[in-house]
C-alpha atoms as a PDB file:
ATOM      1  CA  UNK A   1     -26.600  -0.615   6.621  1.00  0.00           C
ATOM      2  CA  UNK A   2     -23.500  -1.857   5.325  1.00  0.00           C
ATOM      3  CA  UNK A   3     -22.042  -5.924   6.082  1.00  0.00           C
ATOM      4  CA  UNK A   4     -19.228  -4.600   8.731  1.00  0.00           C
ATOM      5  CA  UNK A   5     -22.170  -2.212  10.550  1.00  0.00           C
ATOM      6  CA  UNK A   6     -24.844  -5.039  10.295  1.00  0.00           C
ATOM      7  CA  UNK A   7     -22.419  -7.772  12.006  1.00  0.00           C
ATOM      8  CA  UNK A   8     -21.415  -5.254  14.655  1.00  0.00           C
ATOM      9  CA  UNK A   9     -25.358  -4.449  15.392  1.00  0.00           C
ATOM     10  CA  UNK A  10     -26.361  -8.473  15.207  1.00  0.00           C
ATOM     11  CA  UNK A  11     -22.763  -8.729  17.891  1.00  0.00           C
ATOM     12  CA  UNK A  12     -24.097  -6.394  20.529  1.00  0.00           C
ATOM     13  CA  UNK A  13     -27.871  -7.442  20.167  1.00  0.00           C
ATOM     14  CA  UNK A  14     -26.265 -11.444  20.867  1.00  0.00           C
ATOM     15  CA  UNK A  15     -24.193 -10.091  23.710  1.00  0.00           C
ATOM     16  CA  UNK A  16     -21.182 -11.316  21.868  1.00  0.00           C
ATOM     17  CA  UNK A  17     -17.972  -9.721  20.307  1.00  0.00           C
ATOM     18  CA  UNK A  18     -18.023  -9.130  16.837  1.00  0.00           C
ATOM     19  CA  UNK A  19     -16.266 -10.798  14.096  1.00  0.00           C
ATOM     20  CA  UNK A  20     -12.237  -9.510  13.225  1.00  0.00           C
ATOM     21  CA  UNK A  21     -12.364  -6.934  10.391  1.00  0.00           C
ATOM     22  CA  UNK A  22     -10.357  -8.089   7.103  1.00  0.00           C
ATOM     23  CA  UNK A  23     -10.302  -6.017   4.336  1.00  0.00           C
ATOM     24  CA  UNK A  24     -12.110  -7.198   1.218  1.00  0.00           C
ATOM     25  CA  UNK A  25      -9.177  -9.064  -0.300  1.00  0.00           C
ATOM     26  CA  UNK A  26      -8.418 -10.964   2.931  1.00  0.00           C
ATOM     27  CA  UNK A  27      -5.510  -9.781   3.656  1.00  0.00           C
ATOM     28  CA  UNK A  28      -5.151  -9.396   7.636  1.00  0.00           C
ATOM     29  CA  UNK A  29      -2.950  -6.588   9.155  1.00  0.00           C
ATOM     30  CA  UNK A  30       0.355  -7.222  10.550  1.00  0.00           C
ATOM     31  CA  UNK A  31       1.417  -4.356  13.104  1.00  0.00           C
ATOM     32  CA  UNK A  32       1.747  -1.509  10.872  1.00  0.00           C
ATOM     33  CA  UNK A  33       1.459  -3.361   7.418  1.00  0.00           C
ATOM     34  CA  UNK A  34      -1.157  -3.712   5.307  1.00  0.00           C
ATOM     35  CA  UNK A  35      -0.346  -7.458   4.950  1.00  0.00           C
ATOM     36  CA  UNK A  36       1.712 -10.240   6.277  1.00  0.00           C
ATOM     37  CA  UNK A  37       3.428  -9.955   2.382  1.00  0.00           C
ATOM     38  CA  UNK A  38       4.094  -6.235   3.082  1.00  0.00           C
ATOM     39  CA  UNK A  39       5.793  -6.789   6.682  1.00  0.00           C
ATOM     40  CA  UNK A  40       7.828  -9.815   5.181  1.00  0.00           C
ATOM     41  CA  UNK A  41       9.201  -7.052   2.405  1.00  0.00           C
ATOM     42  CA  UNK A  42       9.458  -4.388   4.594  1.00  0.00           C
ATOM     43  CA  UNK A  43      11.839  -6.648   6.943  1.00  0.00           C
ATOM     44  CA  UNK A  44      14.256  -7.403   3.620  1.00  0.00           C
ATOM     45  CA  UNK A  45      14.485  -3.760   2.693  1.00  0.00           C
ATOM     46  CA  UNK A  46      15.627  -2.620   6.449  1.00  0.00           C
ATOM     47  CA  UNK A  47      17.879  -5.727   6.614  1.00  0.00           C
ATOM     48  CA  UNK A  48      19.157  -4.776   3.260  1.00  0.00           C
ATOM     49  CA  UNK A  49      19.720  -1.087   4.285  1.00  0.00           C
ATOM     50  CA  UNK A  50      21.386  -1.891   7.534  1.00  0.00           C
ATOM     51  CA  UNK A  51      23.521  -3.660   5.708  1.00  0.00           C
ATOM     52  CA  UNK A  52      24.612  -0.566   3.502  1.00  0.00           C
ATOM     53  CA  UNK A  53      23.285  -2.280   0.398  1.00  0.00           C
ATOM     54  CA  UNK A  54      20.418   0.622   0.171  1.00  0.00           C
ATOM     55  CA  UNK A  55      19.902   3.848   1.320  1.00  0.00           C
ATOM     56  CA  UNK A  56      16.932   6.429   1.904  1.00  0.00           C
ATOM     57  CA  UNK A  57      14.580   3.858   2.820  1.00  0.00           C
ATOM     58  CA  UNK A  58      11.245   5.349   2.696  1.00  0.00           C
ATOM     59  CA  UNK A  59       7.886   3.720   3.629  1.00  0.00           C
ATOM     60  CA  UNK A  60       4.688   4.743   2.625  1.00  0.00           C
ATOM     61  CA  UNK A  61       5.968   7.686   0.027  1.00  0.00           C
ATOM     62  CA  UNK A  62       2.811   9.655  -1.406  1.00  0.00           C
ATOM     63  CA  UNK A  63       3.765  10.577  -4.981  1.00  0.00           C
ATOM     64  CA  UNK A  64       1.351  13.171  -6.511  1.00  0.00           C
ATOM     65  CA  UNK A  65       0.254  12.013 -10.191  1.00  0.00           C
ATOM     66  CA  UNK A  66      -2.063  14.377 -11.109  1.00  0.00           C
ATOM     67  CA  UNK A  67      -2.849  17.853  -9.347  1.00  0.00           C
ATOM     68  CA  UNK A  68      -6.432  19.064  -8.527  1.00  0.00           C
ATOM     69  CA  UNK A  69      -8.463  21.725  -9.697  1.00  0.00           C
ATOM     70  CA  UNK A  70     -11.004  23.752  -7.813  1.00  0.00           C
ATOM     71  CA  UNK A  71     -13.373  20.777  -7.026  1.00  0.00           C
ATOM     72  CA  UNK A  72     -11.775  17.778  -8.737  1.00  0.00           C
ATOM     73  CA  UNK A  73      -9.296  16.173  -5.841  1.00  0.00           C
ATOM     74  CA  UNK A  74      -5.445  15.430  -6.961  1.00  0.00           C
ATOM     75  CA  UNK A  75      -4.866  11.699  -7.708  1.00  0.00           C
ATOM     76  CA  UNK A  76      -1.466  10.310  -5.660  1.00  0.00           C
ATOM     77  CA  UNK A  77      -0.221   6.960  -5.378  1.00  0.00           C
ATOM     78  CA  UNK A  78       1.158   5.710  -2.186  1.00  0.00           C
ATOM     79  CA  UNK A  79       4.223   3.214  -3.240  1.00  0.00           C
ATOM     80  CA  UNK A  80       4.950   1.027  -0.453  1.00  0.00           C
ATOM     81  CA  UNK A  81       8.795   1.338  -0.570  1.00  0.00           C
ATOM     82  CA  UNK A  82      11.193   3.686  -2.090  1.00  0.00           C
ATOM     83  CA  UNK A  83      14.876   3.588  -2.215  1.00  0.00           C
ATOM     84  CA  UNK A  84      17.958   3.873  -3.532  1.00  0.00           C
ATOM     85  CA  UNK A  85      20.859   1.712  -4.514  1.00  0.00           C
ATOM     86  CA  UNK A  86      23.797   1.337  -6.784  1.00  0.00           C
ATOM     87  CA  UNK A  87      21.716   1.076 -10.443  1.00  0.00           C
ATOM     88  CA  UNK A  88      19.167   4.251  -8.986  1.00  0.00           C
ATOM     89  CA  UNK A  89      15.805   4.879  -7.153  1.00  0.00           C
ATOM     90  CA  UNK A  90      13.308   2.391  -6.937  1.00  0.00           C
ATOM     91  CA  UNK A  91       9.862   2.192  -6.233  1.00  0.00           C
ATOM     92  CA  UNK A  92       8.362  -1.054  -5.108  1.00  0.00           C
ATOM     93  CA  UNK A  93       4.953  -2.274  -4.068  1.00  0.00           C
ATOM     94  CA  UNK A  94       4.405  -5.322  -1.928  1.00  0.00           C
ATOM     95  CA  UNK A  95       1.161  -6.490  -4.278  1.00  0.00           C
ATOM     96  CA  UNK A  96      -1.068  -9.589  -4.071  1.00  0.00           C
ATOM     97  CA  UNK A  97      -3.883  -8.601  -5.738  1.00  0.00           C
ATOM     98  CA  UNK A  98      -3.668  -5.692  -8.761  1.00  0.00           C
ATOM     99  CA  UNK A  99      -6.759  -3.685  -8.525  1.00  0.00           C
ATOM    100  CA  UNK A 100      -8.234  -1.895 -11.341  1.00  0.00           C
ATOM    101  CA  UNK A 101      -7.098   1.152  -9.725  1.00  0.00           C
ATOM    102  CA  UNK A 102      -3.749   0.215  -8.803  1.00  0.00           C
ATOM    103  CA  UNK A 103      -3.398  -0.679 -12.867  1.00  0.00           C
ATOM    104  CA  UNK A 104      -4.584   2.637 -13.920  1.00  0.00           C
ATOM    105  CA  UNK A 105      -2.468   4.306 -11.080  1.00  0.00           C
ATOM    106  CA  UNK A 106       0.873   2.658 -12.085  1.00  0.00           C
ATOM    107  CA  UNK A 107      -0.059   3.400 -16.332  1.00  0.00           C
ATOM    108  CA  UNK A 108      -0.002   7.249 -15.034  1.00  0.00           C
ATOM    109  CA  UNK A 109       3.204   6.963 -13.264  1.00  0.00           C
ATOM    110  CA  UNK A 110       4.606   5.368 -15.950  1.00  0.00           C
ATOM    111  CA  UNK A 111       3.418   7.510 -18.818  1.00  0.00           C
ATOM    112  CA  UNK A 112       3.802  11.258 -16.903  1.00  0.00           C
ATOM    113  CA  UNK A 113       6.650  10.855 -14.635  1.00  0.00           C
ATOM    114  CA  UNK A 114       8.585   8.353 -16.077  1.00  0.00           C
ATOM    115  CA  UNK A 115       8.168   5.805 -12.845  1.00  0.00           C
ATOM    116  CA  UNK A 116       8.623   2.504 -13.273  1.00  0.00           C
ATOM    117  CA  UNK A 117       6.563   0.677 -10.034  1.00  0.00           C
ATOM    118  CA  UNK A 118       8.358  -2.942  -8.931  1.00  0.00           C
ATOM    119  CA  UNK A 119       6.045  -5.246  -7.837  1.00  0.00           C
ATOM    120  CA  UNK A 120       7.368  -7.971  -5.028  1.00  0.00           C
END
């Protein structure tokens, strides 16, 4: 039984509401964010865009890194923002904590397509 199942089982035996959810970094969700550091960004780049500073304001862009085979799944990143202003496209992630994955994930889009990921 995992920590999030055990505390909802322990709630309901102690007639009692169980404990908010946070994901394992701690970072709480904010409406539709993943963090209060991702809404915060996110309210820059549509200020920014309604301003006509940037353009094609895209949230949540999956970009396909490696494709799959058969059995073995493809590997995509999800970059938190992408747009495009007067130097060219960017692709930024609102990061607090860089994961070993996230590392790995940002060396591949670097190395086969050339993607340089901004971190805010």
């Amino acid at each position: 039984m995992r920590r999030g199942e055990r505390e909802a089982w322990t709630a309901l035996i102690e007639g009692r509401k169980p404990a908010k959810r946070t994901n394992k970094y701690g970072a709480q969700r904010t409406g539709r964010y993943a963090s209060k550091h991702e809404s915060e960004a996110a309210a820059i780049y549509h200020a920014l865009e309604r301003r006509g500073l940037i353009w094609d304001l895209e949230e949540q862009k999956r970009i396909l890194l490696v494709e799959g085979k058969g059995r073995v799944r493809p590997i995509t990143y999800v970059a938190d923002f992408v747009f495009t202003d007067r130097i060219g496209t960017h692709v930024v992630d609102a990061k607090g904590f860089k994961t070993p994955v996230y590392r790995l994930k940002k060396k591949l889009a670097s190395l086969l397509l050339g993607i340089e990921i901004e971190e805010v």
